[in-house]
C-alpha atoms as a PDB file:
ATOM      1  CA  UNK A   1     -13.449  27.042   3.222  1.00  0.00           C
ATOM      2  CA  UNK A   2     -13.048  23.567   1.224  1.00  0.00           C
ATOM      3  CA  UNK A   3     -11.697  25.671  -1.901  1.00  0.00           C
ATOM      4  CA  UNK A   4      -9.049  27.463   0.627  1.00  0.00           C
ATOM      5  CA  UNK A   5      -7.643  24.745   1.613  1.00  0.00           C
ATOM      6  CA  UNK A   6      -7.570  23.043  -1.875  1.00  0.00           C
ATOM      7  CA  UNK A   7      -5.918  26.332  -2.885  1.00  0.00           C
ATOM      8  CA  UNK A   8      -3.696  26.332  -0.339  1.00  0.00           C
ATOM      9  CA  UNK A   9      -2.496  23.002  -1.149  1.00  0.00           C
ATOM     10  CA  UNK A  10      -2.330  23.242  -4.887  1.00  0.00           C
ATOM     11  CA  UNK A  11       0.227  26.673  -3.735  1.00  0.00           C
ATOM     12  CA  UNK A  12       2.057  25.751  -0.936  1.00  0.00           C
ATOM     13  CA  UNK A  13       6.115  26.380  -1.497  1.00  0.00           C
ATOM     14  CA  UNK A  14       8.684  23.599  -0.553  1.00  0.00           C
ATOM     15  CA  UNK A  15       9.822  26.010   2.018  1.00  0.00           C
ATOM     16  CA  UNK A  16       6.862  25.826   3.590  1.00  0.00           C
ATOM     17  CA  UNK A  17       6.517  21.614   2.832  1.00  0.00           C
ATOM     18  CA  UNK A  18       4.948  19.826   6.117  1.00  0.00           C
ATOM     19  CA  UNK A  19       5.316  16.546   7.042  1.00  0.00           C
ATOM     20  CA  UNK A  20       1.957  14.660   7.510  1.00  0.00           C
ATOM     21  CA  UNK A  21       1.610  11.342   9.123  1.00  0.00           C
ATOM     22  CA  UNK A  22      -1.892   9.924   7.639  1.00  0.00           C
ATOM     23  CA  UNK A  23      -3.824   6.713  10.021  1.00  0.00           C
ATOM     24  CA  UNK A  24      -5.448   4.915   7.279  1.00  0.00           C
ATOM     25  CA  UNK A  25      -7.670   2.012   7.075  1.00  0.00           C
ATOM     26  CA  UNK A  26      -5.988  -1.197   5.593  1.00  0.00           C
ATOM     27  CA  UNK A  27      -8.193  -1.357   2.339  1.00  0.00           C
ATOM     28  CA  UNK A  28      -6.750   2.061   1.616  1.00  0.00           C
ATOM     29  CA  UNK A  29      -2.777   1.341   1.010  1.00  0.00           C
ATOM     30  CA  UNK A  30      -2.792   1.074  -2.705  1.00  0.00           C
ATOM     31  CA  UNK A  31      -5.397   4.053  -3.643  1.00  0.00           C
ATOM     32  CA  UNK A  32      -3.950   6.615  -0.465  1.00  0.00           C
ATOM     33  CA  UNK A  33      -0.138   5.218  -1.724  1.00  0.00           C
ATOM     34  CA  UNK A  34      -0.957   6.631  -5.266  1.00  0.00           C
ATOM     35  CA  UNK A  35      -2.984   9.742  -3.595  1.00  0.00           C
ATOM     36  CA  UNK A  36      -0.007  10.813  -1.041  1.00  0.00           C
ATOM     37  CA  UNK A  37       2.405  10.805  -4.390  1.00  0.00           C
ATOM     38  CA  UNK A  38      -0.197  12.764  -6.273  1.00  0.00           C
ATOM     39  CA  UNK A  39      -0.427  15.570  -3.191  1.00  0.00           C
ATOM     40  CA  UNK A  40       3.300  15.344  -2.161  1.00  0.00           C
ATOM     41  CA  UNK A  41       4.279  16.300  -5.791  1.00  0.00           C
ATOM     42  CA  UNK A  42       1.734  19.109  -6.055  1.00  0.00           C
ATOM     43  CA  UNK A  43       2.398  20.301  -2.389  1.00  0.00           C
ATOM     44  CA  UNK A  44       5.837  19.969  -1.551  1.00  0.00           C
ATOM     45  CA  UNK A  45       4.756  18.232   1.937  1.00  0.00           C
ATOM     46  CA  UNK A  46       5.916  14.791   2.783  1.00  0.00           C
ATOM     47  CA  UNK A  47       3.236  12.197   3.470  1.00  0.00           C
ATOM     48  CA  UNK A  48       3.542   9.086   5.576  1.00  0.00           C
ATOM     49  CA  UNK A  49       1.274   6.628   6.071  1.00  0.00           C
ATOM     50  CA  UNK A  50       0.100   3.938   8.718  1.00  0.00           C
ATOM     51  CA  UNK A  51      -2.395   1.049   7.538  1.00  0.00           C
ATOM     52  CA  UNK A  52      -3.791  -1.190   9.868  1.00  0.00           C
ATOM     53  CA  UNK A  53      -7.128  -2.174  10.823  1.00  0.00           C
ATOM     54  CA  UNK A  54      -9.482   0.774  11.860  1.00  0.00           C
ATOM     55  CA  UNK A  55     -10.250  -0.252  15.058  1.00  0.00           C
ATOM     56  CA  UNK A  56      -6.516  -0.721  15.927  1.00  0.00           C
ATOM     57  CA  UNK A  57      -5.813   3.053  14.475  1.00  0.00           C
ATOM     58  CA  UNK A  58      -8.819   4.017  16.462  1.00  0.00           C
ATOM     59  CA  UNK A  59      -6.893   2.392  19.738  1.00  0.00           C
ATOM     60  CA  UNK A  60      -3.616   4.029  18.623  1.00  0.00           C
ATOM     61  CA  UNK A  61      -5.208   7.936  18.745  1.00  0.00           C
ATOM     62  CA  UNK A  62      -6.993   7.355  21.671  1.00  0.00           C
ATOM     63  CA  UNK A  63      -3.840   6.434  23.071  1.00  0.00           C
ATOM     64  CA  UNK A  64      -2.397   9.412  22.603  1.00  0.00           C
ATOM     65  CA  UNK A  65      -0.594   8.469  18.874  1.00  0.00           C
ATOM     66  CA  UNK A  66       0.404  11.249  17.098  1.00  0.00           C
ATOM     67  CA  UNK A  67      -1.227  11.632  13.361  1.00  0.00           C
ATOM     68  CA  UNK A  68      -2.477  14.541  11.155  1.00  0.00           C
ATOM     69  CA  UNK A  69      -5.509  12.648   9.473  1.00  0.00           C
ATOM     70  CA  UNK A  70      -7.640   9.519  10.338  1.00  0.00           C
ATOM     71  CA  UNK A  71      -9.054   7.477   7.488  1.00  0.00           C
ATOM     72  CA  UNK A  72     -11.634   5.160   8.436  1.00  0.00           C
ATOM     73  CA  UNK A  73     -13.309   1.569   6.771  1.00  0.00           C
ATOM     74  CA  UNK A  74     -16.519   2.634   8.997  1.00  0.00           C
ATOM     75  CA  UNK A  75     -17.959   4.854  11.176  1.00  0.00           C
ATOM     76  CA  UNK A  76     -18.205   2.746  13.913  1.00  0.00           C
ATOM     77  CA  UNK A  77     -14.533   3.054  14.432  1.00  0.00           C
ATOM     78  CA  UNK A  78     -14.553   6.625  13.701  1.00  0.00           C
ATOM     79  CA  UNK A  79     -17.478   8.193  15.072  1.00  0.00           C
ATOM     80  CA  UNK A  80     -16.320   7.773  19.208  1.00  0.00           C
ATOM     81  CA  UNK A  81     -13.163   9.945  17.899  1.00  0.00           C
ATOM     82  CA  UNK A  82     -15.758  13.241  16.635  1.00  0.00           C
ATOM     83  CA  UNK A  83     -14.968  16.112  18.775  1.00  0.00           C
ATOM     84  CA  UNK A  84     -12.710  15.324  21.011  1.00  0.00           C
ATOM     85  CA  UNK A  85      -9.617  13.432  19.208  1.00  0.00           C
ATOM     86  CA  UNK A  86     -10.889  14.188  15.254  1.00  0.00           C
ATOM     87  CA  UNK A  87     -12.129  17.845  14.199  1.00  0.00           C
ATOM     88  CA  UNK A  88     -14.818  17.064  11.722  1.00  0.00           C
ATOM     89  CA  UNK A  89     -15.686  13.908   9.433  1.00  0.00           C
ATOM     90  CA  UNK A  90     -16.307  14.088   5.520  1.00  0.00           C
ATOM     91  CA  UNK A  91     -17.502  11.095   3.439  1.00  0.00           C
ATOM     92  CA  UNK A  92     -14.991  10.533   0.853  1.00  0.00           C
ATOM     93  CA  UNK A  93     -15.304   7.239  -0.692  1.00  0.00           C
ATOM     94  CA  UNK A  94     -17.746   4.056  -0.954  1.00  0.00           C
ATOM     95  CA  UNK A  95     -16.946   0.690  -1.083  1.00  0.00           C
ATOM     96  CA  UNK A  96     -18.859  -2.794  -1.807  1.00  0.00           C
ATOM     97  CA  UNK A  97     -18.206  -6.380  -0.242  1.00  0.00           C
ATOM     98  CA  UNK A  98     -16.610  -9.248  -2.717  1.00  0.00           C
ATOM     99  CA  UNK A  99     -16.343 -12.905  -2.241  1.00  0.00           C
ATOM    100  CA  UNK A 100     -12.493 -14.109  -3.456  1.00  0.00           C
ATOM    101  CA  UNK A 101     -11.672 -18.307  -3.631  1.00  0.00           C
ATOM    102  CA  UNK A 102      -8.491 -19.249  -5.315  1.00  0.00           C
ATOM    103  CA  UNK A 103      -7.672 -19.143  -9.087  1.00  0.00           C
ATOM    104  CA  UNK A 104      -7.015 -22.974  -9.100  1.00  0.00           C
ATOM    105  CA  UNK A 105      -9.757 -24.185  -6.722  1.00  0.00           C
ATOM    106  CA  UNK A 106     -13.328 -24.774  -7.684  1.00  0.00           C
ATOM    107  CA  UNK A 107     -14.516 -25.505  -3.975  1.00  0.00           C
ATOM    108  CA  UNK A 108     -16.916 -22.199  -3.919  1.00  0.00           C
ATOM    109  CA  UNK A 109     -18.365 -21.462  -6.787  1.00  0.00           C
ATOM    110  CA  UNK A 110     -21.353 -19.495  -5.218  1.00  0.00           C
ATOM    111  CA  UNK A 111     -22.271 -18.083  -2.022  1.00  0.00           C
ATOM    112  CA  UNK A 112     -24.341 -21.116  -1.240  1.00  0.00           C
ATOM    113  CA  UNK A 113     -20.750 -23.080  -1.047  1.00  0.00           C
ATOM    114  CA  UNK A 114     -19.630 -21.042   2.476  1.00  0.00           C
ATOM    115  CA  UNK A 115     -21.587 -23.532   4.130  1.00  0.00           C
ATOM    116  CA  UNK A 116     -20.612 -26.666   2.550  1.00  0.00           C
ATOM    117  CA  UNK A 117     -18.709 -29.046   4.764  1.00  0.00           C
ATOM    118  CA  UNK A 118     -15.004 -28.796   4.672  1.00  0.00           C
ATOM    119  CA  UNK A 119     -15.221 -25.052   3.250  1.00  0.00           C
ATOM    120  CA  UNK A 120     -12.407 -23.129   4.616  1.00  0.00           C
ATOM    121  CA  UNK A 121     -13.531 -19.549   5.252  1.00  0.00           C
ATOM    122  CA  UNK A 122     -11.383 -16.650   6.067  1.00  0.00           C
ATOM    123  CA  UNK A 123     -13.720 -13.453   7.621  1.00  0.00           C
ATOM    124  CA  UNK A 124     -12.441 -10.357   9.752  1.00  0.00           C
ATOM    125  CA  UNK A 125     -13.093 -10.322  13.359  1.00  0.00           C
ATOM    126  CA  UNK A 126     -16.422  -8.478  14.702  1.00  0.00           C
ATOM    127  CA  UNK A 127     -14.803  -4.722  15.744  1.00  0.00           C
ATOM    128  CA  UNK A 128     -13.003  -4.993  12.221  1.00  0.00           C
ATOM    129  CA  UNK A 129     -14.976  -2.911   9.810  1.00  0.00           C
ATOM    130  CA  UNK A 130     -15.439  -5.561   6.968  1.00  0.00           C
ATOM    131  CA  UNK A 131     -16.365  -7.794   9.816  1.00  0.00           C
ATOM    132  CA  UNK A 132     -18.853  -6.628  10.604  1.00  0.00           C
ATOM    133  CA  UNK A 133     -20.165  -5.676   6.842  1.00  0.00           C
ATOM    134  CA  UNK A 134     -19.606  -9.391   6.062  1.00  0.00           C
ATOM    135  CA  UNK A 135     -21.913 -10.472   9.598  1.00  0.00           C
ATOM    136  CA  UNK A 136     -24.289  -8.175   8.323  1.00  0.00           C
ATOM    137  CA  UNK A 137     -24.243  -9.732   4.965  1.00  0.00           C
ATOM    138  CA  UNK A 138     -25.086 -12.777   6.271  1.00  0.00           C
ATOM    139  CA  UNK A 139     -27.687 -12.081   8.117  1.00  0.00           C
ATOM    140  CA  UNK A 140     -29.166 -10.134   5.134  1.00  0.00           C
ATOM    141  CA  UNK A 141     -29.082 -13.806   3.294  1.00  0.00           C
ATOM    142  CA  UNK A 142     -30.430 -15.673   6.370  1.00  0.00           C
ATOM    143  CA  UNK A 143     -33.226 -13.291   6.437  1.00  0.00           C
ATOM    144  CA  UNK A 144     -34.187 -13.582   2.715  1.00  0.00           C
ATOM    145  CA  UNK A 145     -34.511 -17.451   3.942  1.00  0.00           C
ATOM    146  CA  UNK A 146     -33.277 -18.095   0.333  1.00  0.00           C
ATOM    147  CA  UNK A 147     -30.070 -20.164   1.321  1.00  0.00           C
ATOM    148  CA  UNK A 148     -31.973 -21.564   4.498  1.00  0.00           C
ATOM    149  CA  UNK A 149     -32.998 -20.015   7.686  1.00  0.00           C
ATOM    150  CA  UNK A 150     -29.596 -21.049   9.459  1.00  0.00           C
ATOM    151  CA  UNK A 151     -26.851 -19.560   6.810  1.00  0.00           C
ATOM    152  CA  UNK A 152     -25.110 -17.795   8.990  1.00  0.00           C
ATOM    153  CA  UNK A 153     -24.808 -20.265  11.794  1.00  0.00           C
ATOM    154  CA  UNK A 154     -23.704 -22.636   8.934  1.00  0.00           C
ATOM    155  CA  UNK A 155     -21.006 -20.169   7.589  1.00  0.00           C
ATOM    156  CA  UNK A 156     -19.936 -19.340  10.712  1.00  0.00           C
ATOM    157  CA  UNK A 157     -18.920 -22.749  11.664  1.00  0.00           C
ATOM    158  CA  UNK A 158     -16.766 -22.832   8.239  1.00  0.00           C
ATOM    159  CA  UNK A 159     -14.700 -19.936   9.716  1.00  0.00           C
ATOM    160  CA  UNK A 160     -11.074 -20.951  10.071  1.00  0.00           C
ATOM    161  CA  UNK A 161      -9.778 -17.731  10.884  1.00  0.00           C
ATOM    162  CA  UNK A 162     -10.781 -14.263  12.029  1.00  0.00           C
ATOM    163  CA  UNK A 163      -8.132 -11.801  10.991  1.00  0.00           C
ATOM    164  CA  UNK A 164      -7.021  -8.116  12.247  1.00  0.00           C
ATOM    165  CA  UNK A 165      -7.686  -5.918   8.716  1.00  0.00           C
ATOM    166  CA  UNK A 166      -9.144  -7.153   5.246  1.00  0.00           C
ATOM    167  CA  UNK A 167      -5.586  -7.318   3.801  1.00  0.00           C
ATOM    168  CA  UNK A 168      -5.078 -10.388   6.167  1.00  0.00           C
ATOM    169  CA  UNK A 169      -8.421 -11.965   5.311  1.00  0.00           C
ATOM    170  CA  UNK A 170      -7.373 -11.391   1.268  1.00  0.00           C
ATOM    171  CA  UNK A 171      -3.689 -13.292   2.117  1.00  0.00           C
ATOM    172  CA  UNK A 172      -5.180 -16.178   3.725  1.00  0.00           C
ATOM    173  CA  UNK A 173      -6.992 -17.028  -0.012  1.00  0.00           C
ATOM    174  CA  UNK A 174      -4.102 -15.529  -2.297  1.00  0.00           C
ATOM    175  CA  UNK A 175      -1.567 -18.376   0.157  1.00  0.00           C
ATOM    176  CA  UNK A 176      -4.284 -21.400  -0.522  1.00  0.00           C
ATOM    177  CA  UNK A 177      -4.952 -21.112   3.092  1.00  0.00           C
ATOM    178  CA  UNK A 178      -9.037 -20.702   2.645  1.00  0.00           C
ATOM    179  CA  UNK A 179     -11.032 -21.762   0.187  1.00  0.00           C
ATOM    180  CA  UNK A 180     -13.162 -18.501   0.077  1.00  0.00           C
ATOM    181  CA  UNK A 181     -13.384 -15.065   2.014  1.00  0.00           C
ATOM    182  CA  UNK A 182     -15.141 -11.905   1.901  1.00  0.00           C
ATOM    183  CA  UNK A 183     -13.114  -8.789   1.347  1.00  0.00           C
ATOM    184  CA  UNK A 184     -13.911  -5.453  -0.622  1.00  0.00           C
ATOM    185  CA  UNK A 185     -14.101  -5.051  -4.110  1.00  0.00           C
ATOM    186  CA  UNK A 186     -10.932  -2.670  -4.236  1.00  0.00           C
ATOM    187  CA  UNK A 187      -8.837  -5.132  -2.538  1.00  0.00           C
ATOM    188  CA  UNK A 188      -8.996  -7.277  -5.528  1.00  0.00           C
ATOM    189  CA  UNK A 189      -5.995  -5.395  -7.008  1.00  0.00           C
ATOM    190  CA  UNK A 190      -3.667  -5.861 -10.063  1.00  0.00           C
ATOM    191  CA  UNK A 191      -1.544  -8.285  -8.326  1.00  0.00           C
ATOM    192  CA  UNK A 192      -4.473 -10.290  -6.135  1.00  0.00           C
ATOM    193  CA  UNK A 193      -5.988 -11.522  -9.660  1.00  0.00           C
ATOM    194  CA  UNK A 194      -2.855 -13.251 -10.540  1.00  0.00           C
ATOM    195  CA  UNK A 195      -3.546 -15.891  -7.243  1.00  0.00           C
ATOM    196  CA  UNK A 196      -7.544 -15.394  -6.817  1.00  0.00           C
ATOM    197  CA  UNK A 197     -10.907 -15.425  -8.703  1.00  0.00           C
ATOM    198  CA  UNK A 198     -13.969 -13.204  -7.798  1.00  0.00           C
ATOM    199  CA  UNK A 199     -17.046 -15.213  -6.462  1.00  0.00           C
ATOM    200  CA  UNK A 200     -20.455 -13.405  -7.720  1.00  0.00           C
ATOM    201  CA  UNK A 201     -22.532 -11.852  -4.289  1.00  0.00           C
ATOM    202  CA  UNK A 202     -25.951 -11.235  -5.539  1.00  0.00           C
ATOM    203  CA  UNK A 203     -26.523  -7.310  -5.158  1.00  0.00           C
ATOM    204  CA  UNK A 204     -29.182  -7.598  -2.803  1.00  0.00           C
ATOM    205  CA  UNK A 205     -27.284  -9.055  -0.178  1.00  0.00           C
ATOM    206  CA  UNK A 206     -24.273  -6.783  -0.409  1.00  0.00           C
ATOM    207  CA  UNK A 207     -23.284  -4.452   1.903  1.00  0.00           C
ATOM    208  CA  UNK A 208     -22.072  -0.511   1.373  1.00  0.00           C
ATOM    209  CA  UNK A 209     -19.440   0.813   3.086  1.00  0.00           C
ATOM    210  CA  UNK A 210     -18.827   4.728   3.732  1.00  0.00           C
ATOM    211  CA  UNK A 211     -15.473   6.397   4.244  1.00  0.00           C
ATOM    212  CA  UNK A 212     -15.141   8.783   7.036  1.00  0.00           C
ATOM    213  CA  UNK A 213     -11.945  10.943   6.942  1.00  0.00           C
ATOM    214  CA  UNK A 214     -11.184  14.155   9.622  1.00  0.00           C
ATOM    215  CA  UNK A 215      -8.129  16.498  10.753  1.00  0.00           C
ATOM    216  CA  UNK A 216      -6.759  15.180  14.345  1.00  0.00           C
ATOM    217  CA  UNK A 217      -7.472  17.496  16.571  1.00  0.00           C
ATOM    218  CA  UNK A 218      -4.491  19.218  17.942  1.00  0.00           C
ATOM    219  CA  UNK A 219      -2.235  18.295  14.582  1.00  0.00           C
ATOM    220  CA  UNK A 220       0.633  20.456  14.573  1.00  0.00           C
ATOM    221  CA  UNK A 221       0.236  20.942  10.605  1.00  0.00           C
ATOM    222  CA  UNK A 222      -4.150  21.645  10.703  1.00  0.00           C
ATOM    223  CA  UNK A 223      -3.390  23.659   7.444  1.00  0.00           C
ATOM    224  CA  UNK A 224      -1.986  20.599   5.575  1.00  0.00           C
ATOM    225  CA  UNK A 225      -4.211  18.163   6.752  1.00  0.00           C
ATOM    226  CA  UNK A 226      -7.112  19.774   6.164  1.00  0.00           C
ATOM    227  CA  UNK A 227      -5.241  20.272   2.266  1.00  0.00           C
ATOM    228  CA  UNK A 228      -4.910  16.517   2.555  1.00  0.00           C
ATOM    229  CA  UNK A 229      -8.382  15.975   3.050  1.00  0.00           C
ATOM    230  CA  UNK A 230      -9.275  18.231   0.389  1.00  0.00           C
ATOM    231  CA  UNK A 231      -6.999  16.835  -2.026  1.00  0.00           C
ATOM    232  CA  UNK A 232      -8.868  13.465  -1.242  1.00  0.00           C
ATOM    233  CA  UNK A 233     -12.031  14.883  -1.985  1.00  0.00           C
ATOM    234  CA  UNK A 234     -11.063  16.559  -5.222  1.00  0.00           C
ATOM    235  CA  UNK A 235     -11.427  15.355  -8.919  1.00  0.00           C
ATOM    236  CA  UNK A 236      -7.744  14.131  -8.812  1.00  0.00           C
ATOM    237  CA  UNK A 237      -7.823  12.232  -5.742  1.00  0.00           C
ATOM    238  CA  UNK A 238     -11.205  10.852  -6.564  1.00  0.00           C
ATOM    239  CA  UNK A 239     -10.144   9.777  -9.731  1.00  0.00           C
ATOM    240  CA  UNK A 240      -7.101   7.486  -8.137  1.00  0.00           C
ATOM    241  CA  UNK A 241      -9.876   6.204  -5.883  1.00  0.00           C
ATOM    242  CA  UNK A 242     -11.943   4.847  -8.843  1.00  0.00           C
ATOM    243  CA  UNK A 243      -8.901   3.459 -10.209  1.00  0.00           C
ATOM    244  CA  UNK A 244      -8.279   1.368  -7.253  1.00  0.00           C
ATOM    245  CA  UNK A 245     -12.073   0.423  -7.054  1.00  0.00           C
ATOM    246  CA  UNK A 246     -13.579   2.476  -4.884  1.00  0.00           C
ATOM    247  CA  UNK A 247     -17.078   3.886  -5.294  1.00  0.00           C
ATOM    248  CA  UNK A 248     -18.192   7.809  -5.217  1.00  0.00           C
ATOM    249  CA  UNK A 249     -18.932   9.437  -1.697  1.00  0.00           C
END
């Protein structure tokens, strides 16, 4: 069924070209950018995009938005959707959690430093999905004891600003507006490293996040979606996924 679809996409005619409007998760606007070129060019469809936070996207379909594919940070956001507003849900990417600070500052130099008095820290907010990878990460370290048995409370009370999606939270550091915030690995693009510097988070504390992506049900253009999907999933759209930083399903 997979290879259908694949084939399907790989064949289409311009004729037949669809126009697919993809809800994406924020993290994913330079590597699904690159892969809606990629499949537009082989397909003849025409792929739009909306990236915002995945619980807002999540809001948007239940409302009643129109889209042809939902690409979520977390499951958590996605899984409520199953059944009755996405047809099926395929693991299509990994991601890992990065501490950024900026290029000129040497306020954090470890993770121990989010607690130091007068830190600045930028997180997500709770329902946001590297919000709640980055609360989980800290209660992974206050658990281990090894920064003391209140880190979190202590980091928490460093927290300036809860934003709406992890391209926020990665602003906030790149504008000299935090001194430190946790965002994914693949958001530390090209053009981030010019304003920020990566902060090492020992492995054992870091947090993995899977990639759900599905067809929305009732999509008046299943047949391309579904290609979509499959295009995502293939070698091709896997490899501009590892180019942007993003893991293996």
């Amino acid at each position: 069924m997979k290879f259908t679809a694949l084939l399907l996409c790989l064949l289409v005619s311009p004729a037949g070209a669809a126009s697919l409007t993809v809800f994406a998760a924020s993290s994913l606007t330079d590597a699904f950018t690159e892969v809606g070129r990629a499949f537009d060019a082989r397909t003849g469809h025409r792929t739009t995009f909306q990236f915002a936070g995945s619980q807002v996207l999540r809001t948007q379909l239940e409302g009643g938005a129109r889209a042809d594919v939902f690409a979520s940070a977390n499951d958590a956001q996605f899984t409520p959707l199953l059944g009755r507003v996405v047809v099926g849900r395929e693991v299509f990417a990994r991601n890992r959690l990065t501490l950024i600070a900026p290029a000129g500052s040497a306020k954090v130099r470890t993770l121990r430093d989010l607690t130091a008095p007068g830190v600045r820290l930028v997180v997500a907010a709770p329902n946001v999905p590297v919000g709640d990878y980055t609360r989980r990460m800290f209660a992974a370290v206050e658990r281990s004891g090894t920064y003391g048995a209140d880190f979190a409370a202590r980091a928490r009370r460093n927290v300036v600003s809860e934003e709406g999606n992890v391209r926020q939270v990665a602003l906030k550091v790149s504008l000299g507006e935090a001194d430190a915030a946790v965002v994914y690995a693949s958001d530390v693009t090209p053009a981030l490293k010019r304003t920020v510097r990566v902060v090492p988070l020992p492995t054992r504390f870091n947090q993995t996040a899977a990639y759900p992506v599905g067809v929305v049900r009732g999509s008046a253009n299943a047949d391309a979606a579904q290609a979509f999907v499959a295009f995502v999933k293939s070698e091709a759209g896997q490899a501009i996924l590892r180019r942007w930083g993003f893991l293996r399903p």
